[in-house]
Protein backbone atom coordinates (compact mmCIF):
# COMPACT_ATOMS: atom_id res chain seq x y z
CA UNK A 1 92.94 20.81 -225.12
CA UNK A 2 92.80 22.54 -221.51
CA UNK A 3 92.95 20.43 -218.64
CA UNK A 4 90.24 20.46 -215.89
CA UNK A 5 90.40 23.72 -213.39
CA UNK A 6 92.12 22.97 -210.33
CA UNK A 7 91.63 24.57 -207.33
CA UNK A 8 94.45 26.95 -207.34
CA UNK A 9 93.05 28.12 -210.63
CA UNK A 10 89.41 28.87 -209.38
CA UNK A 11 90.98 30.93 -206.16
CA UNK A 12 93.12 32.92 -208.60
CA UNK A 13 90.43 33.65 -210.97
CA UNK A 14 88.33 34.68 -207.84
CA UNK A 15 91.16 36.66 -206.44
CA UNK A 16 91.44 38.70 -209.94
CA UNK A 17 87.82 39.21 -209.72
CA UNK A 18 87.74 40.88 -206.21
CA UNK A 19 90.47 43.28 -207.46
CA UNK A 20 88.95 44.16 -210.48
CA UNK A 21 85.72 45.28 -208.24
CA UNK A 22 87.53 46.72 -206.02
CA UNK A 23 89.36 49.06 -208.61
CA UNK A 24 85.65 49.84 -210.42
CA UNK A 25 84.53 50.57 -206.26
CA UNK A 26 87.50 53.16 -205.67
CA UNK A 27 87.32 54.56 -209.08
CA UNK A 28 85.48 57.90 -208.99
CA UNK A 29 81.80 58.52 -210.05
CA UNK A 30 82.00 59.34 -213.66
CA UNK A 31 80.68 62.93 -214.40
CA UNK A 32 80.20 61.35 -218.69
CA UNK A 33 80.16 58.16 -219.61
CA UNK A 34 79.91 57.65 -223.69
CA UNK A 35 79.76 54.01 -225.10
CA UNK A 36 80.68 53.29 -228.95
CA UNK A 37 78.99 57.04 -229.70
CA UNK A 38 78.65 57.29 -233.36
CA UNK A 39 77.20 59.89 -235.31
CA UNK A 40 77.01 60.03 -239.11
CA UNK A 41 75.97 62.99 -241.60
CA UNK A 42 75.17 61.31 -244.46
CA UNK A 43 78.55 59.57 -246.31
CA UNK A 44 80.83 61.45 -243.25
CA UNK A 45 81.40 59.58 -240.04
CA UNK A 46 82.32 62.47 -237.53
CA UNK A 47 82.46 60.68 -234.30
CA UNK A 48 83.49 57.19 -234.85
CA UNK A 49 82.05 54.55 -232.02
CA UNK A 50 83.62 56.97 -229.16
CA UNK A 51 84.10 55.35 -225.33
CA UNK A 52 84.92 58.74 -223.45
CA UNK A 53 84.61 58.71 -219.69
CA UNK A 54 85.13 61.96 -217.13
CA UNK A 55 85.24 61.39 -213.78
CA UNK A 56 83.73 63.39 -211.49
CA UNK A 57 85.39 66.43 -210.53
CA UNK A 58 87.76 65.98 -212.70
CA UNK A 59 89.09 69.51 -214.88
CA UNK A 60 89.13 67.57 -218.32
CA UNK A 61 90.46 68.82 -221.71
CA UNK A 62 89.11 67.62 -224.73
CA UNK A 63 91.76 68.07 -227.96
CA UNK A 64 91.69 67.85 -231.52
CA UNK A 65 92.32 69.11 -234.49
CA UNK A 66 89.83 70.98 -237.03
CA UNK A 67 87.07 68.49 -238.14
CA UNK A 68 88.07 66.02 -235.36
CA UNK A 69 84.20 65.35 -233.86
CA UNK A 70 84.67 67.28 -230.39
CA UNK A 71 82.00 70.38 -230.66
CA UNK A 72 79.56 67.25 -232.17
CA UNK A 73 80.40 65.25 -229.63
CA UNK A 74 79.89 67.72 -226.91
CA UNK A 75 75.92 68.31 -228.42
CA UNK A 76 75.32 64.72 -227.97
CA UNK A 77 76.36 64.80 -224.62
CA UNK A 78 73.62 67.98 -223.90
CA UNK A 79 70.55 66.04 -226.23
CA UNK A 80 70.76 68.70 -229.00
CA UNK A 81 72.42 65.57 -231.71
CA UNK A 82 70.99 62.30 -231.68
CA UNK A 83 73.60 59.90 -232.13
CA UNK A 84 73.45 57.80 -234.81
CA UNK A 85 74.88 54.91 -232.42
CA UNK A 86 75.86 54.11 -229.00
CA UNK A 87 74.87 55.63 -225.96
CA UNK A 88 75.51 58.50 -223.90
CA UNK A 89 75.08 59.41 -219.99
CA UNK A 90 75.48 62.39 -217.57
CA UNK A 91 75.83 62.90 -214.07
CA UNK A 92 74.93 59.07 -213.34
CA UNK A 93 72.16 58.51 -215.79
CA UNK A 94 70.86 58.90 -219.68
CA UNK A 95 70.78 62.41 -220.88
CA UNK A 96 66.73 64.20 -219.66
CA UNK A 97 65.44 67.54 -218.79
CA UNK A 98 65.90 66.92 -214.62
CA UNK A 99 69.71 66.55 -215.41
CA UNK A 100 70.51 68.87 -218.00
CA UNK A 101 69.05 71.44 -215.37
CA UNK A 102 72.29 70.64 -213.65
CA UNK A 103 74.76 71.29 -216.46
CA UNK A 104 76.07 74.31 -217.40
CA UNK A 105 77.05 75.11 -221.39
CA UNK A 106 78.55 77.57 -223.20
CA UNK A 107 78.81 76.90 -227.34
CA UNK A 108 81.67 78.13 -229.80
CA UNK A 109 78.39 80.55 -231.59
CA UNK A 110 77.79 82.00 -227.56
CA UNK A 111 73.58 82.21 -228.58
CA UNK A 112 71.81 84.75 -226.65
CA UNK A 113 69.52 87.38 -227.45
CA UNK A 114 71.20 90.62 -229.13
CA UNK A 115 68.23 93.23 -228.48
CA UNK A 116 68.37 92.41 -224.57
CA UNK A 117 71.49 94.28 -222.57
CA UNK A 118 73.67 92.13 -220.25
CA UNK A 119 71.05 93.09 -217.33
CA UNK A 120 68.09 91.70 -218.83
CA UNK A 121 69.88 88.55 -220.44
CA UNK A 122 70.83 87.26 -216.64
CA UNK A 123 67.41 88.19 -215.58
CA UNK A 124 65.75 86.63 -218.14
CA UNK A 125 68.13 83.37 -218.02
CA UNK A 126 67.97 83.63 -214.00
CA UNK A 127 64.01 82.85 -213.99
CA UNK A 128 64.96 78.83 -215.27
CA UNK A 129 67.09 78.39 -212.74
CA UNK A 130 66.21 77.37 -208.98
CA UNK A 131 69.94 77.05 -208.03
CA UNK A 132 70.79 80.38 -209.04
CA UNK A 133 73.80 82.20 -207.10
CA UNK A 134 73.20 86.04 -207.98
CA UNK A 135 75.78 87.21 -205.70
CA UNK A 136 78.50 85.11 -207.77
CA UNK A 137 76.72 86.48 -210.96
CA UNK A 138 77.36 89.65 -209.22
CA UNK A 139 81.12 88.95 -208.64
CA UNK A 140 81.45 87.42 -212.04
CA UNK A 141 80.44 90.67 -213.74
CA UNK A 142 82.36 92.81 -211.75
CA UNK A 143 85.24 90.34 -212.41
CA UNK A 144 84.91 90.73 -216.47
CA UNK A 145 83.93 94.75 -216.16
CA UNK A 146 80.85 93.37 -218.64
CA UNK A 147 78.59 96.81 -218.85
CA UNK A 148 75.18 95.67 -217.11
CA UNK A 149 72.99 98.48 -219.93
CA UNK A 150 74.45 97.41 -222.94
CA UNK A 151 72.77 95.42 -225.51
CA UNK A 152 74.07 92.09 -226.09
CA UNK A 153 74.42 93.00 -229.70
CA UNK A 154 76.92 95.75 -229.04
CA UNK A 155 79.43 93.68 -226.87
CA UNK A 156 82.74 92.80 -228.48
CA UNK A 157 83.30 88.90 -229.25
CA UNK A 158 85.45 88.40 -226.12
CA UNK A 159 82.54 90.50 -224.08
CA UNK A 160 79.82 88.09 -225.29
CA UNK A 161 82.01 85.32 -224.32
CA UNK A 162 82.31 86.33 -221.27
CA UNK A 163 78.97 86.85 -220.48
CA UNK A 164 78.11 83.63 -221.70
CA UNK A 165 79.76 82.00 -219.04
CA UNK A 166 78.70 84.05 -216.13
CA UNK A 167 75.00 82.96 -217.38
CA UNK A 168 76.68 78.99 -217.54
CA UNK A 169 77.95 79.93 -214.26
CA UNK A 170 74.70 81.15 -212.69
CA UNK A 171 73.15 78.34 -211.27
CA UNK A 172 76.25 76.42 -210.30
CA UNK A 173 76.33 73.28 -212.35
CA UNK A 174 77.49 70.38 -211.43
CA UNK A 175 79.05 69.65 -214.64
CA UNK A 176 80.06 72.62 -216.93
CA UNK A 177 80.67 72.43 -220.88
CA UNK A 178 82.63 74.84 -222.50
CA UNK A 179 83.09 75.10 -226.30
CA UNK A 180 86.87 76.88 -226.86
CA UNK A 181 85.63 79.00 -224.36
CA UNK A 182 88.45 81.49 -224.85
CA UNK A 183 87.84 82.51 -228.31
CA UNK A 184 88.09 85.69 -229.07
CA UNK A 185 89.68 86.89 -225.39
CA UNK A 186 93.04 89.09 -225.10
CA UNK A 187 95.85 87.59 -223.35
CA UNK A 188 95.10 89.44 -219.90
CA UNK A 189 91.52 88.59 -220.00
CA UNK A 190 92.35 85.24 -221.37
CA UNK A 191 94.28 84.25 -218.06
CA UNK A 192 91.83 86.20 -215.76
CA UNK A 193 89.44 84.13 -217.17
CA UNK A 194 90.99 81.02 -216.70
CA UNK A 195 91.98 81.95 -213.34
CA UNK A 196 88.25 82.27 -212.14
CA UNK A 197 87.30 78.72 -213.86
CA UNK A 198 89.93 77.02 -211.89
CA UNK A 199 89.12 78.98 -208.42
CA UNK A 200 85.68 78.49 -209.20
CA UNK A 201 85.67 74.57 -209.76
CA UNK A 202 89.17 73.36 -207.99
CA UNK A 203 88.56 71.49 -204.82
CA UNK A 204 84.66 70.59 -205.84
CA UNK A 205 82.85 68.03 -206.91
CA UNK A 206 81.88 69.70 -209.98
CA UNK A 207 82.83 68.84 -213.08
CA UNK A 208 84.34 71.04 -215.99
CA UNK A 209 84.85 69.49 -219.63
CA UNK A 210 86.27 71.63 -222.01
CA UNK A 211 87.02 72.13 -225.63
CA UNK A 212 90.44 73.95 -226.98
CA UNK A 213 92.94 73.96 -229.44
CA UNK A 214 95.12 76.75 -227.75
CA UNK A 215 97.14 74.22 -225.99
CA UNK A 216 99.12 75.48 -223.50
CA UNK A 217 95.89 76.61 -222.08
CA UNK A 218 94.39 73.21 -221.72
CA UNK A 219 97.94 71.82 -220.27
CA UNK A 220 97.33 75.22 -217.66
CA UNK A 221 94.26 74.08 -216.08
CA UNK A 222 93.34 70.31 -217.12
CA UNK A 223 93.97 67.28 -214.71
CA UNK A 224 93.35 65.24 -217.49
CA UNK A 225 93.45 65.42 -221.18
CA UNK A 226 91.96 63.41 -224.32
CA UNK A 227 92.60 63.38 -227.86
CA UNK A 228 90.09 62.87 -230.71
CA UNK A 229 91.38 62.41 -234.27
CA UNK A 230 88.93 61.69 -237.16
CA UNK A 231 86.54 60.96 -234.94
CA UNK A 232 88.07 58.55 -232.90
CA UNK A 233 89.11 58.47 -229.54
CA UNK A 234 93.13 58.27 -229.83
CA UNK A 235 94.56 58.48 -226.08
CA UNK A 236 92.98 59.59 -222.75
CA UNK A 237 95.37 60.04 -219.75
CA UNK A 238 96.03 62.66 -216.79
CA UNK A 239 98.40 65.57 -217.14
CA UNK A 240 100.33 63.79 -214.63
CA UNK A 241 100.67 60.49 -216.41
CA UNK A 242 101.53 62.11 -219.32
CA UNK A 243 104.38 63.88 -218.09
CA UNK A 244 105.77 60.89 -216.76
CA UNK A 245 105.68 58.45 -219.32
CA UNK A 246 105.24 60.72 -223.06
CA UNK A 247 109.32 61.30 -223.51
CA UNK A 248 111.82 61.48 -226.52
CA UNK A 249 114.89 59.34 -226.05
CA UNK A 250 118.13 60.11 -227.99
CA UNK A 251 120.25 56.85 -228.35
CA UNK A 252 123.65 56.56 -230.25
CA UNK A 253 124.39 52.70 -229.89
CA UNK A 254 128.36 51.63 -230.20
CA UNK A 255 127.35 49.22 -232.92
CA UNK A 256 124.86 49.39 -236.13
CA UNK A 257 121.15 48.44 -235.47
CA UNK A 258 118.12 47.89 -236.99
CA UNK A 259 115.44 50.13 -235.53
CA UNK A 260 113.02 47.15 -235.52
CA UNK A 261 115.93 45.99 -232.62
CA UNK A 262 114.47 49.02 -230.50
CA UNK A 263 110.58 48.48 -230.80
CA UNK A 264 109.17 46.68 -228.43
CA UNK A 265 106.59 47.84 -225.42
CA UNK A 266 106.06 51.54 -224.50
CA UNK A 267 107.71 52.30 -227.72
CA UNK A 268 105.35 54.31 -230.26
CA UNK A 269 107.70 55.12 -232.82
CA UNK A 270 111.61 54.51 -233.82
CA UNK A 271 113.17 57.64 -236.36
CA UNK A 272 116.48 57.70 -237.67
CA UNK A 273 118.63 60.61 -236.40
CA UNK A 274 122.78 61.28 -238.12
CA UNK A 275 123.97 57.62 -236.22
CA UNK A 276 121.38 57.31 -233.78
CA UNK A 277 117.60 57.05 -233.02
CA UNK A 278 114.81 59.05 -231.58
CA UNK A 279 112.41 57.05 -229.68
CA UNK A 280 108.84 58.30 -229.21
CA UNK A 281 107.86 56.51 -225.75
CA UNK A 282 104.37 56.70 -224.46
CA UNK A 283 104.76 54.29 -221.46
CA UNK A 284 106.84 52.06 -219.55
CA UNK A 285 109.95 54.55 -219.81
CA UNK A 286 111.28 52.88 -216.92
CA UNK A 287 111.53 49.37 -218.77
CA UNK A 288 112.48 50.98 -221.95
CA UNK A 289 115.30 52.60 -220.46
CA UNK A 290 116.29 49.54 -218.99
CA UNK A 291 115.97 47.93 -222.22
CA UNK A 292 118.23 50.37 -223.92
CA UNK A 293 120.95 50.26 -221.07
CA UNK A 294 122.06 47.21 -221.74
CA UNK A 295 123.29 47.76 -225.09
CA UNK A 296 126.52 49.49 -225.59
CA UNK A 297 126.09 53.06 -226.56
CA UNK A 298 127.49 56.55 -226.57
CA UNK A 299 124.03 58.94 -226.30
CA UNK A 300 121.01 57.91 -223.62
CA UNK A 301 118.76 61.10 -223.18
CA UNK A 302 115.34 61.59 -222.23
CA UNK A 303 113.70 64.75 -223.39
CA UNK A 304 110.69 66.13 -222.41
CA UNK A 305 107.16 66.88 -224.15
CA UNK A 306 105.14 69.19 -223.99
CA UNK A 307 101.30 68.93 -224.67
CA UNK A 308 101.35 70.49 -228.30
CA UNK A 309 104.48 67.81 -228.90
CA UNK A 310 102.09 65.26 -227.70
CA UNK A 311 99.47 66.57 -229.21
CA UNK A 312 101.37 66.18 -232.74
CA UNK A 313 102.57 62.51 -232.51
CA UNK A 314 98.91 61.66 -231.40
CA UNK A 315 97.49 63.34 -234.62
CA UNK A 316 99.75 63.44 -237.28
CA UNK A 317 99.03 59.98 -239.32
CA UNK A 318 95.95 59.40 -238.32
CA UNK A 319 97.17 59.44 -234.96
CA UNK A 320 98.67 55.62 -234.64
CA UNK A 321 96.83 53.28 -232.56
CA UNK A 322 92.86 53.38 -231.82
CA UNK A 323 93.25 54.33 -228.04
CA UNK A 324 96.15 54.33 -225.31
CA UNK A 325 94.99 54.64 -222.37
CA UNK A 326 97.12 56.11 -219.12
């Protein structure tokens, strides 16, 4: 039975109320919202009830391995897949012709027209577009040396690439969807390229969501990072947070333990290691190492991740827990 709410009760409830509005006020205008987005093909579930959000402005990484649902989510986001559940918005608002005008997309099959050249394709692109910048067009071809008389047919993969995102580039979205958008570059044109996309969208309100799996890319230019695994939504966090709070801890206690004696919060995984343990921490390392202090030991070290480490212990098993959240 619960007693009868007292006063002190009501004015914490309301106090816990004002700060959760006031974090949802100071929170930043999401750029994509997605809301339990599903979408089947037949027996196959390949995104699996999917709650993404990118806020706006935001330089945001989207990971996963082969198969994992992120070029089918991305065509639910631009209206070319219905989803078979849930719901999706963009730039404030459900998914229509007045704001996909506004977005900016570049797929992993680069579609354009192979008998125009590179001259006709951004004239012929240019005419849909009331926003368009041709003096950054201008810039962005000179940038990528992309031959303005050549057919679009005769341009090498990384070329058609290339172009494909000078054309995304044209009318300056607001938010911009790339599909690996540096398949098929060499290394030099690989980093000029992402050069330009962070000079070009760094200190804007524009938005830029991208697909990869060359990782140390992503970890280049992203602010924020999520991973999708079978489907599913598996951890969202910033670069930043990650950092932080994804470690490996080495710990050789004085006396034998059960590693069910180290689990506990923060702690995503305990492995064996000669006498010791590894720890796989995704949060609260602060605690955690406080935890572990106070037991006698010989060995406390924190080692570092990088993404493709995180990466890994998000993926590998099915990629643990159904989201963590930084």
């Amino acid at each position: 039975m619960t007693g009868p709410m007292t006063d002190g009760h009501r004015r914490n409830d309301l106090k816990q109320d004002d700060q959760r509005q006031g974090a949802a006020r100071d929170a930043p205008p999401l750029a994509v919202r997605t809301c339990g987005l599903t979408r089947r093909f037949g027996e196959l579930t390949a995104v699996d009830s999917l709650d993404l959000e990118v806020p706006e402005g935001s330089l945001f990484g989207l990971l996963g391995p082969n198969g994992a649902g992120k070029t089918t989510t991305l065509r639910m986001l631009l209206g070319l897949l219905a989803p078979t559940a849930g719901t999706v918005e963009i730039l404030g608002g459900p998914v229509n012709p007045g704001r996909l005008a506004r977005v900016g997309y570049v797929s992993e099959e680069r579609g354009m027209y192979g008998y125009m050249t590179v001259e006709e394709m951004v004239g012929f692109t240019r005419r849909f577009y009331s926003t368009w910048d041709d003096r950054a067009v201008r810039d962005y071809l000179d940038l990528f040396r992309l031959p303005r008389r050549t057919r679009v047919a005769d341009l090498s993969h990384g070329m058609r690439s290339l172009l494909a995102l000078t054309l995304a580039l044209g009318p300056r979205p607001d938010l911009l969807i790339l599909d690996e958008p540096t398949e098929g570059l060499d290394p030099v044109m690989r980093r000029e390229f992402l050069s330009m996309l962070v000079k070009e969208m760094a200190g804007t309100r524009r938005t830029l969501l991208f697909s990869s799996h060359v990782l140390n890319e992503v970890e280049r230019i992203a602010d924020t990072v999520a991973i999708i695994n079978r489907g599913r939504l598996v951890m969202t966090r910033s670069v930043e947070e990650m950092r932080t709070n994804e470690k490996r801890v080495r710990f050789v206690p004085q006396r034998r333990m059960d590693p069910r004696e180290l689990e506990g919060p923060g702690v995503r995984r305990v492995e064996r290691e000669g006498s010791g343990f590894v720890l796989t921490v995704t949060d609260d390392l602060d605690a955690v190492l406080a935890r572990l202090s106070t037991v006698p030991h010989f060995v406390l070290e924190v080692m570092d991740l990088d993404l493709e480490e995180v990466f890994f212990e998000y993926v590998k098993e099915g990629g643990g827990s159904r989201e963590d959240r930084g």
